[in-house]
N, C-alpha and C. Protein backbone atom coordinates (compact mmCIF):
# COMPACT_ATOMS: atom_id res chain seq x y z
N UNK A 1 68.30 96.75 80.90
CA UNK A 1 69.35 96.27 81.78
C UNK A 1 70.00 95.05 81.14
N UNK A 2 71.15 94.97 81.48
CA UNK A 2 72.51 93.71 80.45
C UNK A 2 71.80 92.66 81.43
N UNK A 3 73.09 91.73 80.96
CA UNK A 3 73.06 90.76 81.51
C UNK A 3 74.09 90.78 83.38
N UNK A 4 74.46 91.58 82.72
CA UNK A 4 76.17 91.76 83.60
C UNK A 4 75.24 92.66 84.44
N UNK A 5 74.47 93.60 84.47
CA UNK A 5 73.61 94.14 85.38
C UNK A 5 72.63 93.83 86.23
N UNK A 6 72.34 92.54 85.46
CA UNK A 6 71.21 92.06 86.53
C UNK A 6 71.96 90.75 87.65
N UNK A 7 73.10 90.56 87.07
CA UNK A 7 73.86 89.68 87.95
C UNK A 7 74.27 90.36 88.87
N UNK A 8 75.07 91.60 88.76
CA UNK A 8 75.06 92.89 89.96
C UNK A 8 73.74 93.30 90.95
N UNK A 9 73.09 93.32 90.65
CA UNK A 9 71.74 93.48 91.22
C UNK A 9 71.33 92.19 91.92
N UNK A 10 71.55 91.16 91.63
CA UNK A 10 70.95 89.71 92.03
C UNK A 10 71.75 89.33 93.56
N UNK A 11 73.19 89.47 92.64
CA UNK A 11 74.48 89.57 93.87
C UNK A 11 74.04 90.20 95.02
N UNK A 12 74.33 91.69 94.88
CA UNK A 12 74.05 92.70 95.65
C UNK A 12 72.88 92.13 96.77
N UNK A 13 72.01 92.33 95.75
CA UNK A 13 70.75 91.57 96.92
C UNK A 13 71.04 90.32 97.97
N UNK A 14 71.75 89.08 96.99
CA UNK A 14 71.86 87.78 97.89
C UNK A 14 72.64 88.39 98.72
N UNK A 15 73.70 88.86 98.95
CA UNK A 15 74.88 89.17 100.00
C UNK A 15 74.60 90.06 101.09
N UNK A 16 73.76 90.90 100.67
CA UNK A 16 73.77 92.53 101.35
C UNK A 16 73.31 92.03 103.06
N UNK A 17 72.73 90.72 103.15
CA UNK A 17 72.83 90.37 104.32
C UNK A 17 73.43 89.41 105.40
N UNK A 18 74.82 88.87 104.47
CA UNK A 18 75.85 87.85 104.83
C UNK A 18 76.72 88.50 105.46
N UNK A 19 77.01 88.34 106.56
CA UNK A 19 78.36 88.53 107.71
C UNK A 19 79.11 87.69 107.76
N UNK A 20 79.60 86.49 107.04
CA UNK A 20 80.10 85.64 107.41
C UNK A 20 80.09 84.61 106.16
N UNK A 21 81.30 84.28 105.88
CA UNK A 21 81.23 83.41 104.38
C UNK A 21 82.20 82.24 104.92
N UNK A 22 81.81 80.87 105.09
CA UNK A 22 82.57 79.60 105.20
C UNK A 22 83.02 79.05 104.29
N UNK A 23 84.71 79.17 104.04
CA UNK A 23 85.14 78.61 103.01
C UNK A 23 84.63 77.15 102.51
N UNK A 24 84.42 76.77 103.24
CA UNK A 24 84.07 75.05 103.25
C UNK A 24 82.51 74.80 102.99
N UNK A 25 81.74 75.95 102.84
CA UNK A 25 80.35 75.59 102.42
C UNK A 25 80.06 75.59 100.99
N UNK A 26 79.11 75.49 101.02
CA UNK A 26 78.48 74.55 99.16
C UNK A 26 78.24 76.08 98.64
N UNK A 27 77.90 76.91 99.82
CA UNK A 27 77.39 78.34 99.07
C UNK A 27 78.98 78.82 98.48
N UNK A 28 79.57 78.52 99.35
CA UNK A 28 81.05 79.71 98.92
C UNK A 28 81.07 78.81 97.95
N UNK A 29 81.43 77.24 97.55
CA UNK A 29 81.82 76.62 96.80
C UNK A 29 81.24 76.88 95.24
N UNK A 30 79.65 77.18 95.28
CA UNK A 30 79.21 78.04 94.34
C UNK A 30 79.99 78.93 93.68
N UNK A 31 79.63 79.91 94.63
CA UNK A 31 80.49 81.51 94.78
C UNK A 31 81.08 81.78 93.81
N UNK A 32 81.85 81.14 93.98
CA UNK A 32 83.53 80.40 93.49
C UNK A 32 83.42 79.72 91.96
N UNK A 33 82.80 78.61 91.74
CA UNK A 33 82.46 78.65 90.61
C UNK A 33 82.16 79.31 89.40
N UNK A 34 80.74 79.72 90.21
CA UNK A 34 80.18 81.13 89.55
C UNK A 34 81.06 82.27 89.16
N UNK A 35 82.08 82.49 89.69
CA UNK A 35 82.80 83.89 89.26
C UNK A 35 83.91 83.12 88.56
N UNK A 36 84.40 81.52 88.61
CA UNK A 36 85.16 81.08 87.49
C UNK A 36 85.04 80.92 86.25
N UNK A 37 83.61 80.86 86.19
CA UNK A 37 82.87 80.72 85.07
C UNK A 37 82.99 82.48 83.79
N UNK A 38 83.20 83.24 85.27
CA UNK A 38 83.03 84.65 84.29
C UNK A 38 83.97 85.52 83.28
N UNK A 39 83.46 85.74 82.40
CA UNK A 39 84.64 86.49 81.65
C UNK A 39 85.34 87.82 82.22
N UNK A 40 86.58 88.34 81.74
CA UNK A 40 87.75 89.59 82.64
C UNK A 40 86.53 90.78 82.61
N UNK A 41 86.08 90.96 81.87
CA UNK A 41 84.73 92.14 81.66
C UNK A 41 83.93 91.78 82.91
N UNK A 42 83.17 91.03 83.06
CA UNK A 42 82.13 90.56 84.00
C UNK A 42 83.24 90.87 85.40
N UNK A 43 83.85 90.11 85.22
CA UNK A 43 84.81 90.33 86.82
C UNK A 43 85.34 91.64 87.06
N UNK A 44 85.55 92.84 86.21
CA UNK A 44 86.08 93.80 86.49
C UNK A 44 84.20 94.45 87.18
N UNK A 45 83.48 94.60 86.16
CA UNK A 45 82.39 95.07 86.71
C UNK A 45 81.65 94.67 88.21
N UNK A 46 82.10 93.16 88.72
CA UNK A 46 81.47 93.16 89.51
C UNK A 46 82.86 93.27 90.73
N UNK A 47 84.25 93.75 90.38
CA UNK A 47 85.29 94.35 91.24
C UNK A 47 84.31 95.26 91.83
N UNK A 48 84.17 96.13 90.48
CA UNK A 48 84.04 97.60 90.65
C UNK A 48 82.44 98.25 91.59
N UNK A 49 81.45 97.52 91.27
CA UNK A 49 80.11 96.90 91.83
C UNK A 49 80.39 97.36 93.35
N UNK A 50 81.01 96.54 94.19
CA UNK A 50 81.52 97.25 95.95
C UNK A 50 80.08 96.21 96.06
N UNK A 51 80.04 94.63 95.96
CA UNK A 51 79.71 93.86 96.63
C UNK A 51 80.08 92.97 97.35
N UNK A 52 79.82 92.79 98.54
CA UNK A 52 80.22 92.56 99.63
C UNK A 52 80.66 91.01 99.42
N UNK A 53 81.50 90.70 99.63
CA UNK A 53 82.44 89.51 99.30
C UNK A 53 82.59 89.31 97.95
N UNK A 54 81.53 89.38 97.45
CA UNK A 54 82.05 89.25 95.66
C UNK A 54 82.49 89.99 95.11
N UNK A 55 83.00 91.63 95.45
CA UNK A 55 83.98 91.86 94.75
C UNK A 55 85.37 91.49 95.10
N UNK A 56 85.40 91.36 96.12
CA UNK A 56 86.66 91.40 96.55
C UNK A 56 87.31 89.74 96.46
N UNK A 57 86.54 88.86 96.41
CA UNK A 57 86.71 87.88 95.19
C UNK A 57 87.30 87.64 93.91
N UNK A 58 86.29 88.55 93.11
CA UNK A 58 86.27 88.67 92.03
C UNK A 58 87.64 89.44 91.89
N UNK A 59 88.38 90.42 92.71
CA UNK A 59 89.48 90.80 92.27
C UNK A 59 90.24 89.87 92.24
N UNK A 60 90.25 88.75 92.96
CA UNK A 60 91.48 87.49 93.31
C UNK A 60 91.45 87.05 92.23
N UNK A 61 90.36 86.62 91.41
CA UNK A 61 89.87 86.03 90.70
C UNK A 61 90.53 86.87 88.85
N UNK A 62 90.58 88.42 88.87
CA UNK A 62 91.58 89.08 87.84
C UNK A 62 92.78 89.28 88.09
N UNK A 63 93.29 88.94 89.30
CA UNK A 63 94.87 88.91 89.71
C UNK A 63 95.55 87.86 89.40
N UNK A 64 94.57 86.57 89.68
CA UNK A 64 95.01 85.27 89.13
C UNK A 64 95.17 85.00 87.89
N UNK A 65 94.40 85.97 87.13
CA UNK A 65 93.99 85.40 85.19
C UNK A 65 95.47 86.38 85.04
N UNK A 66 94.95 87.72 85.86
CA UNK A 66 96.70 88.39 84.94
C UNK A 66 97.98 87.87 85.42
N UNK A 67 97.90 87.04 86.71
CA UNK A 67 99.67 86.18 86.91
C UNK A 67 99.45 85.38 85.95
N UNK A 68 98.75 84.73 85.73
CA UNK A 68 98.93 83.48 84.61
C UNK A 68 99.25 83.92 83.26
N UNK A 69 98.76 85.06 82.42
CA UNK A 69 99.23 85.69 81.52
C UNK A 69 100.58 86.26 81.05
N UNK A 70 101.01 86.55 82.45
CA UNK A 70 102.26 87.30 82.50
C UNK A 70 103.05 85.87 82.21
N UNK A 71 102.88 84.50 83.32
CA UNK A 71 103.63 83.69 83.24
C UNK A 71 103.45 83.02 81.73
N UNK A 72 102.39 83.07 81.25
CA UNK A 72 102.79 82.33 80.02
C UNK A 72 103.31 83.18 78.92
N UNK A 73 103.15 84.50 78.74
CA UNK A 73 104.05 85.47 77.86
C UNK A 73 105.31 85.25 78.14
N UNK A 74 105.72 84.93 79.31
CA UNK A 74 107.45 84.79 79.79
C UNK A 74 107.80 83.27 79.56
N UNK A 75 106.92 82.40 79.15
CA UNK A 75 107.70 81.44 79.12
C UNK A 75 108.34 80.81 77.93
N UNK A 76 109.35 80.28 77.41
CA UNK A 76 109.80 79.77 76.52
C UNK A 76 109.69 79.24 75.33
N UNK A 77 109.69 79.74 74.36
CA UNK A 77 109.22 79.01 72.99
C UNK A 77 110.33 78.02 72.92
């Protein structure tokens, strides 16, 4: 098992019993970190994963890297 697999598995587990995520807590604030920290590979896998808040995170999280790409290919030499 990768690395990127056992973080899926770890995830999966911590979440599978969270109903409820407070933007304003230290856990989300983690969260959040943690998936800033990750490379477009890691974040597509754990899109694709169907864990419960963290993927759907993690997509915000490749929507944001590809607006920023787009904007800096378009911008001005």
């Amino acid at each position: 098992m990768n690395v990127v697999e056992l973080k899926i598995v770890t995830l999966r587990k911590m979440m599978a019993d969270v109903d409820r995520i407070d933007p304003s807590s230290e856990e989300y604030k983690s969260l959040v970190q943690f998936l800033n920290r990750q490379s477009m590979d890691t974040l597509k896998a754990l899109e694709s994963a169907k864990i419960k808040w963290v993927s759907a995170l993690a997509r915000n999280r490749i929507n944001r890297i590809k607006f920023e790409m787009k904007n800096l290919s378009e911008m001005p030499v």
